[in-house]
N, C-alpha and C. Protein backbone atom coordinates (compact mmCIF):
# COMPACT_ATOMS: atom_id res chain seq x y z
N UNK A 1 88.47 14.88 -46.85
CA UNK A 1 88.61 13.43 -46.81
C UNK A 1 89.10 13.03 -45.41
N UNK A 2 88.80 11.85 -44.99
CA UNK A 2 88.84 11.50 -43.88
C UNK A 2 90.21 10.57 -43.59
N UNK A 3 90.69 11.06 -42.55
CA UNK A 3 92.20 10.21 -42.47
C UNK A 3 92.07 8.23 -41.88
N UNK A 4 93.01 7.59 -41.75
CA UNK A 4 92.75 6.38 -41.77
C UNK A 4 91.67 6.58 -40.10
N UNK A 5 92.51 6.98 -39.71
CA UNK A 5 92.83 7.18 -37.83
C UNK A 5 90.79 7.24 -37.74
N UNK A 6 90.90 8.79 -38.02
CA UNK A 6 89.04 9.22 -38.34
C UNK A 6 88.50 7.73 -38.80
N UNK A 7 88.52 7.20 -39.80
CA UNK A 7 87.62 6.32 -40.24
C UNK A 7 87.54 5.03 -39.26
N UNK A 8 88.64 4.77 -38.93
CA UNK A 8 88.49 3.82 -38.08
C UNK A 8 87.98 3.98 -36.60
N UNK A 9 88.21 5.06 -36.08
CA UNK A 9 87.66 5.87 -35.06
C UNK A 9 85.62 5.99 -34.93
N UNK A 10 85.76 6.39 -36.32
CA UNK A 10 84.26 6.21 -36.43
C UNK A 10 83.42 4.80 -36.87
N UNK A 11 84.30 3.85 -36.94
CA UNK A 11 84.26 2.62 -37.33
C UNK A 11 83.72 2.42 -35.58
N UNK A 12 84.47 2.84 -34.88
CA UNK A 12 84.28 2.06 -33.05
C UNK A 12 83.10 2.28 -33.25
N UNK A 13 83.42 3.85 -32.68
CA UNK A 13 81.85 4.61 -32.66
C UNK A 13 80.64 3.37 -33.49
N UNK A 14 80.56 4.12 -34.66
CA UNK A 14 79.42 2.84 -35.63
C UNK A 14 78.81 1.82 -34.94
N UNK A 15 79.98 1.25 -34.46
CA UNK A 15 80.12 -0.39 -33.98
C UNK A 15 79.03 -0.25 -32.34
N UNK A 16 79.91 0.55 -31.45
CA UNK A 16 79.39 0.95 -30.21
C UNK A 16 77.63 1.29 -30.67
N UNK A 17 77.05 2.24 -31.49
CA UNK A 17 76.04 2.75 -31.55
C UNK A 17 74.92 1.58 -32.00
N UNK A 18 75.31 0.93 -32.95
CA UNK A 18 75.13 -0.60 -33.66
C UNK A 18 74.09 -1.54 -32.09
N UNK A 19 75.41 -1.76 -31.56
CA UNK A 19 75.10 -2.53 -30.22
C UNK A 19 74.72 -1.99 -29.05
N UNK A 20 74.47 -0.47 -29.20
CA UNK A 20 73.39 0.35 -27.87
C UNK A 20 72.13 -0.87 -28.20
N UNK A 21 71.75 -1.06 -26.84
CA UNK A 21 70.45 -1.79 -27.01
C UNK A 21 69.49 -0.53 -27.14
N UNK A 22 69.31 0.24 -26.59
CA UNK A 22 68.56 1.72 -26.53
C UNK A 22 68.38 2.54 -28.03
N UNK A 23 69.37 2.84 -28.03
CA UNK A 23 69.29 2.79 -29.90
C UNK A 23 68.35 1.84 -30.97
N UNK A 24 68.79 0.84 -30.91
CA UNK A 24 68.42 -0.17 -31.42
C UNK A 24 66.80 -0.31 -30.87
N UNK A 25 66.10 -0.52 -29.89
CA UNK A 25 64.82 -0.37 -29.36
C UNK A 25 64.10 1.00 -29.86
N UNK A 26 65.07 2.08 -30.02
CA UNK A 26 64.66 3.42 -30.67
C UNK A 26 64.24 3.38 -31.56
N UNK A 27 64.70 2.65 -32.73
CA UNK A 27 65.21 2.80 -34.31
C UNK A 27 63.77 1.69 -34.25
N UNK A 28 63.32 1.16 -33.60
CA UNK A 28 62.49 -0.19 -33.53
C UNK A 28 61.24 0.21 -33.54
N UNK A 29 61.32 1.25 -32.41
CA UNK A 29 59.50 1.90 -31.71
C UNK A 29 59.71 2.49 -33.49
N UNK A 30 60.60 3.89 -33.66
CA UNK A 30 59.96 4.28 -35.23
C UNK A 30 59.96 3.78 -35.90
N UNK A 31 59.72 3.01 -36.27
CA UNK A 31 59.74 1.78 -37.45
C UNK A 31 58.27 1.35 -37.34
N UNK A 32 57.85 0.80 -35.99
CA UNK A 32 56.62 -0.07 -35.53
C UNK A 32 55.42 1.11 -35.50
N UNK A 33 55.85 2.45 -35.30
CA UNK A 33 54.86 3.65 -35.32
C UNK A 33 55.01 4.05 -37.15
N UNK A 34 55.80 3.83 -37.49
CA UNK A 34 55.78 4.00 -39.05
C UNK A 34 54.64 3.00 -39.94
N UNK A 35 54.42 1.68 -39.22
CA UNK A 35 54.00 0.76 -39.55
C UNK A 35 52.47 1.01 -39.44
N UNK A 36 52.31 1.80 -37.92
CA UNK A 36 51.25 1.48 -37.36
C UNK A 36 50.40 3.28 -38.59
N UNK A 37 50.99 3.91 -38.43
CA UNK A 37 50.92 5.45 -39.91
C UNK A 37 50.34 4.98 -40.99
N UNK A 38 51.37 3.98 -41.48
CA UNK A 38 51.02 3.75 -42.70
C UNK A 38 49.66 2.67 -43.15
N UNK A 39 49.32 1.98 -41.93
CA UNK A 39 48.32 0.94 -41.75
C UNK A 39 47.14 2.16 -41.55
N UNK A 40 46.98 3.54 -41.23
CA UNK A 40 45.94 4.06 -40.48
C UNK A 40 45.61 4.80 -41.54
N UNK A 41 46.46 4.79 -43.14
CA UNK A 41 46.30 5.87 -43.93
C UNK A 41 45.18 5.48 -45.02
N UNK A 42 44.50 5.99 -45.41
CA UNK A 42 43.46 5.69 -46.67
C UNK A 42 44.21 5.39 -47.89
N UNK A 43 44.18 4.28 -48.61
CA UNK A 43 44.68 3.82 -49.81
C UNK A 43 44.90 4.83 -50.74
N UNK A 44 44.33 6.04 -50.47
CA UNK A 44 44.02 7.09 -51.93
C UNK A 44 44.72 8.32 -50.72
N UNK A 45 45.44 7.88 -49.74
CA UNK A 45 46.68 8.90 -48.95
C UNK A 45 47.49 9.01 -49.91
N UNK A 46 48.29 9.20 -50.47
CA UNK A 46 49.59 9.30 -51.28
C UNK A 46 50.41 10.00 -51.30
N UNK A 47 49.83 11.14 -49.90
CA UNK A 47 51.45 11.80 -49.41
C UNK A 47 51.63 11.77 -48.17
N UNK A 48 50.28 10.95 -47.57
CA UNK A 48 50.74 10.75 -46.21
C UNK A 48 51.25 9.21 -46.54
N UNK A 49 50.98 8.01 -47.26
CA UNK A 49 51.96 7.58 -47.46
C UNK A 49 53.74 7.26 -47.79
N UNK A 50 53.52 8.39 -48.68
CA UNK A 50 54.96 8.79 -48.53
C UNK A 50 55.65 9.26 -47.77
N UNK A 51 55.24 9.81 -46.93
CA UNK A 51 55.62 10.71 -45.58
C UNK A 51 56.38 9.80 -44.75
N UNK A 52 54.66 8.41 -44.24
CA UNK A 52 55.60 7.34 -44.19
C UNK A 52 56.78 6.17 -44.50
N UNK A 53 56.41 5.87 -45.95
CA UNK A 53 57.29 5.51 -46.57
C UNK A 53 59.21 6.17 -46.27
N UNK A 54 58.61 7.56 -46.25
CA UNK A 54 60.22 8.38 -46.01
C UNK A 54 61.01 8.20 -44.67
N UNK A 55 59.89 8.69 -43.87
CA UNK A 55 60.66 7.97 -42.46
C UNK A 55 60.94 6.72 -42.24
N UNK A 56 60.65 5.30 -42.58
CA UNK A 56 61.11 4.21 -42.83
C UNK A 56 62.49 4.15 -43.58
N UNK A 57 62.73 4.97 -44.23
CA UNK A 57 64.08 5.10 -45.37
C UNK A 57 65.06 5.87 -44.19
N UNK A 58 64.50 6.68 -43.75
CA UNK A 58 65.72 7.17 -43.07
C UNK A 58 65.77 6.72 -41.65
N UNK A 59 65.13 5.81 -40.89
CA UNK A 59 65.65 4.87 -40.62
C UNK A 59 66.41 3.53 -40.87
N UNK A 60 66.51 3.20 -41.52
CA UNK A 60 67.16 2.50 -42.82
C UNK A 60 68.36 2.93 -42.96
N UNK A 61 68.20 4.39 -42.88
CA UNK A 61 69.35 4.68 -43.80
C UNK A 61 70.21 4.86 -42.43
N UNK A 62 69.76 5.53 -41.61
CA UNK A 62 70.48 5.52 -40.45
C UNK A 62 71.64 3.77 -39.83
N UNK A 63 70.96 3.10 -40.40
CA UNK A 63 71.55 1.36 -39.56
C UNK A 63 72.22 0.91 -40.71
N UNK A 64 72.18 1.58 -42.29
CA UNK A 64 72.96 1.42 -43.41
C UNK A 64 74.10 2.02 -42.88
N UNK A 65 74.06 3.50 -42.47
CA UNK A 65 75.30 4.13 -42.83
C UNK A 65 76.18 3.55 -41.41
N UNK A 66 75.62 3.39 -40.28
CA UNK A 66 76.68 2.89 -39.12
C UNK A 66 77.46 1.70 -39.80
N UNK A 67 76.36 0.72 -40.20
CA UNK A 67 77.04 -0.75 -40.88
C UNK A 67 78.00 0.41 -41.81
N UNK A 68 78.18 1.06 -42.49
CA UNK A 68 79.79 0.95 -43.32
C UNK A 68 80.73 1.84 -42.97
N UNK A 69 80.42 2.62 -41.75
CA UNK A 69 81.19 2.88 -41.17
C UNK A 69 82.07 1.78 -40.42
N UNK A 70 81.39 0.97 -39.80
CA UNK A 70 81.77 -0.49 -38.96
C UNK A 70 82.51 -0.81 -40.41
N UNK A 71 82.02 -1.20 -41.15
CA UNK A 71 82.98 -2.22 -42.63
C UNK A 71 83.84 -1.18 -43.21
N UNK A 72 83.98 -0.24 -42.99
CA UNK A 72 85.14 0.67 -43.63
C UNK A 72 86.28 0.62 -42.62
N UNK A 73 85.89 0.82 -41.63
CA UNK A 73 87.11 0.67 -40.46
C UNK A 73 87.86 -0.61 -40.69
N UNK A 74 86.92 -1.80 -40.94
CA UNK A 74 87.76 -2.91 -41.02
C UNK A 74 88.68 -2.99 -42.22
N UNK A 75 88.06 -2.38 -42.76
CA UNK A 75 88.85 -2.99 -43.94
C UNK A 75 89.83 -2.26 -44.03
N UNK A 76 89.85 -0.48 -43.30
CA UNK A 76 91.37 -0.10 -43.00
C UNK A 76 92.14 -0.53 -42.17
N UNK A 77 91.51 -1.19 -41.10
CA UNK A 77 92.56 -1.91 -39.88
C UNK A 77 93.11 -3.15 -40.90
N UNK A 78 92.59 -3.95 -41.33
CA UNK A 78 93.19 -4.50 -42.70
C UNK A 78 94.51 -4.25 -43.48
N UNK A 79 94.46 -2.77 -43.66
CA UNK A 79 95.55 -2.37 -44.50
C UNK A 79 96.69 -2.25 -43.80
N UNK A 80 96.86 -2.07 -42.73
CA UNK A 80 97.94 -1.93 -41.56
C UNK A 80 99.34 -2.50 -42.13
């Protein structure tokens, strides 16, 4: 388990990574090449759909988990 100090620590971090513009333009191109995959696949693809479908999620999941790192920190700087 993670101490207050850690969570809020990784709360910066989160926050900092959040507002890389570079990151953020990163997370953007795979997304727009995910788009451009899943537009190129034959309707009756259904695992290269998913393929895409998956990498969309874990980008996703990647800008989910910073956001609660960022909202967990706060809400321990909160408890102070």
């Amino acid at each position: 388990m993670k101490s207050k100090q850690q969570i809020v620590d990784d709360g910066r971090q989160a926050d900092r990574l959040l507002r890389d513009t570079d990151l953020a333009r990163f997370l953007d191109e795979i997304e727009q090449e995910c788009w451009g995959d899943f537009k190129s696949t034959a309707t009756s693809d259904s695992d290269g759909r998913e393929a895409v479908y998956m990498k969309l999620q874990g980008v996703d999941a990647v800008r989910r988990s910073l956001r609660a790192m960022v909202d967990n920190a706060a809400i321990e700087e909160k408890r102070k």
